[in-house]
C-alpha atoms as a PDB file:
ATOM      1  CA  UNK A   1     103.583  45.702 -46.175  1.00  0.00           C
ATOM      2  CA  UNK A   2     106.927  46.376 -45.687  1.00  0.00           C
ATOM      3  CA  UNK A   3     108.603  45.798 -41.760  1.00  0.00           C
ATOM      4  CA  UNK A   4     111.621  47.006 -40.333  1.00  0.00           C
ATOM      5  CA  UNK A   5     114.440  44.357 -40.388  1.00  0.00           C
ATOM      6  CA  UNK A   6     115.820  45.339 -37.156  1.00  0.00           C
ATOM      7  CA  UNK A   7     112.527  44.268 -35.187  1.00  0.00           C
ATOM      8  CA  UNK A   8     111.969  41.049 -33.647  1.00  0.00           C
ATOM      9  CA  UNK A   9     109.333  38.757 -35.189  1.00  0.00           C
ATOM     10  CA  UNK A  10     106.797  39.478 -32.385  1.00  0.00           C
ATOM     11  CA  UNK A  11     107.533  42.945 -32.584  1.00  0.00           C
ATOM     12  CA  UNK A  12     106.685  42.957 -36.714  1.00  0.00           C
ATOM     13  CA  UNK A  13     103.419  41.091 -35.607  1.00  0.00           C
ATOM     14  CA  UNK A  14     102.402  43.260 -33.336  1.00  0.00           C
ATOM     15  CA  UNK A  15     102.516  45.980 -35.885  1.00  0.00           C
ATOM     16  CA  UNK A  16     101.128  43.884 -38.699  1.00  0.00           C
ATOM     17  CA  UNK A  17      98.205  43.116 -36.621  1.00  0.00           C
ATOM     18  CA  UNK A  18      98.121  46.582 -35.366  1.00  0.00           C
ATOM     19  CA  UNK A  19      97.981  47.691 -39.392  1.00  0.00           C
ATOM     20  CA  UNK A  20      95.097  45.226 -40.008  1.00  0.00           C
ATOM     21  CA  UNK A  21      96.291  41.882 -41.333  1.00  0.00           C
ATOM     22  CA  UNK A  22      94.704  38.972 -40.020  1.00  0.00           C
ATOM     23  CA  UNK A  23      96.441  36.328 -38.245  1.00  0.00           C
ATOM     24  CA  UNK A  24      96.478  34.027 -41.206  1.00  0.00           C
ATOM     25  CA  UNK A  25      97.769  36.561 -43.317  1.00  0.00           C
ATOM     26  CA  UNK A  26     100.259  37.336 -40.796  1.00  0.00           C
ATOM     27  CA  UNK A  27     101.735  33.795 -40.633  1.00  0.00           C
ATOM     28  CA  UNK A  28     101.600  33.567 -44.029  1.00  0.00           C
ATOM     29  CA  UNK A  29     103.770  36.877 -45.413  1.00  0.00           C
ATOM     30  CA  UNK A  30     105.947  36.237 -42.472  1.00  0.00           C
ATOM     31  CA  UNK A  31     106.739  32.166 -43.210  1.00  0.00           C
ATOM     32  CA  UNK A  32     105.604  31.303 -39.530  1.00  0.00           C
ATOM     33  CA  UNK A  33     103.012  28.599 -37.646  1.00  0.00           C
ATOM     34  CA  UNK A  34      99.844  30.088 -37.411  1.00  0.00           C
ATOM     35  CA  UNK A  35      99.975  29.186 -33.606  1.00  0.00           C
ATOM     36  CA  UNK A  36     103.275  31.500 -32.844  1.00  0.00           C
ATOM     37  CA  UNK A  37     101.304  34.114 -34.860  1.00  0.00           C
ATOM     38  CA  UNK A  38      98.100  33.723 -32.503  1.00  0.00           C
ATOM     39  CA  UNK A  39      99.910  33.804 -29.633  1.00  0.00           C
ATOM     40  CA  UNK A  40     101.916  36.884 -29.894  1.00  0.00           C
ATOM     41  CA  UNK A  41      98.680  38.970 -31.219  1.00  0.00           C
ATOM     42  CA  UNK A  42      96.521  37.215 -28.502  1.00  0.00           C
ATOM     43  CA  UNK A  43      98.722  38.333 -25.765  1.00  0.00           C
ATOM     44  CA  UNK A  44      99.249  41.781 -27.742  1.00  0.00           C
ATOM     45  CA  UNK A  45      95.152  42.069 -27.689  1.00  0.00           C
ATOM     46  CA  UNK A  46      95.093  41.288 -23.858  1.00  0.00           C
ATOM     47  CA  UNK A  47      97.868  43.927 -22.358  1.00  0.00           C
ATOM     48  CA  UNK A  48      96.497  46.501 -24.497  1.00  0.00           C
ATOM     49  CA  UNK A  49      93.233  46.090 -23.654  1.00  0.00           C
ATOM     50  CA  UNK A  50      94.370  46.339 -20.412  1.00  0.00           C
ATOM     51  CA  UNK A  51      95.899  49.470 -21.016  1.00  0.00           C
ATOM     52  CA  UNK A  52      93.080  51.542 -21.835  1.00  0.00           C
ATOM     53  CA  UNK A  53      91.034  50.474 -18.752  1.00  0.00           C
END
């Protein structure tokens, strides 16, 4: 999957995860702890959940 360079890492995550990739995946193709990876899609999850209440 190919990201735009320009984006922050927790930006690309967000769309990775967003796409379909699994966390593991995620930290994986990116070269980053599983943990950060978590983090930034669990708080992704939670605000957009939000948003469509």
């Amino acid at each position: 999957m190919k990201t735009d360079e320009k984006m922050n890492k927790s930006e690309q995550i967000r769309r990775l995860i967003d796409a379909g990739m699994s966390v593991s995946e995620i930290a994986e193709y990116m070269d980053v702890r599983y943990q950060f990876a978590y983090n930034v899609v669990s708080y992704h999850l939670k605000h957009k959940e939000k948003k469509t209440l």
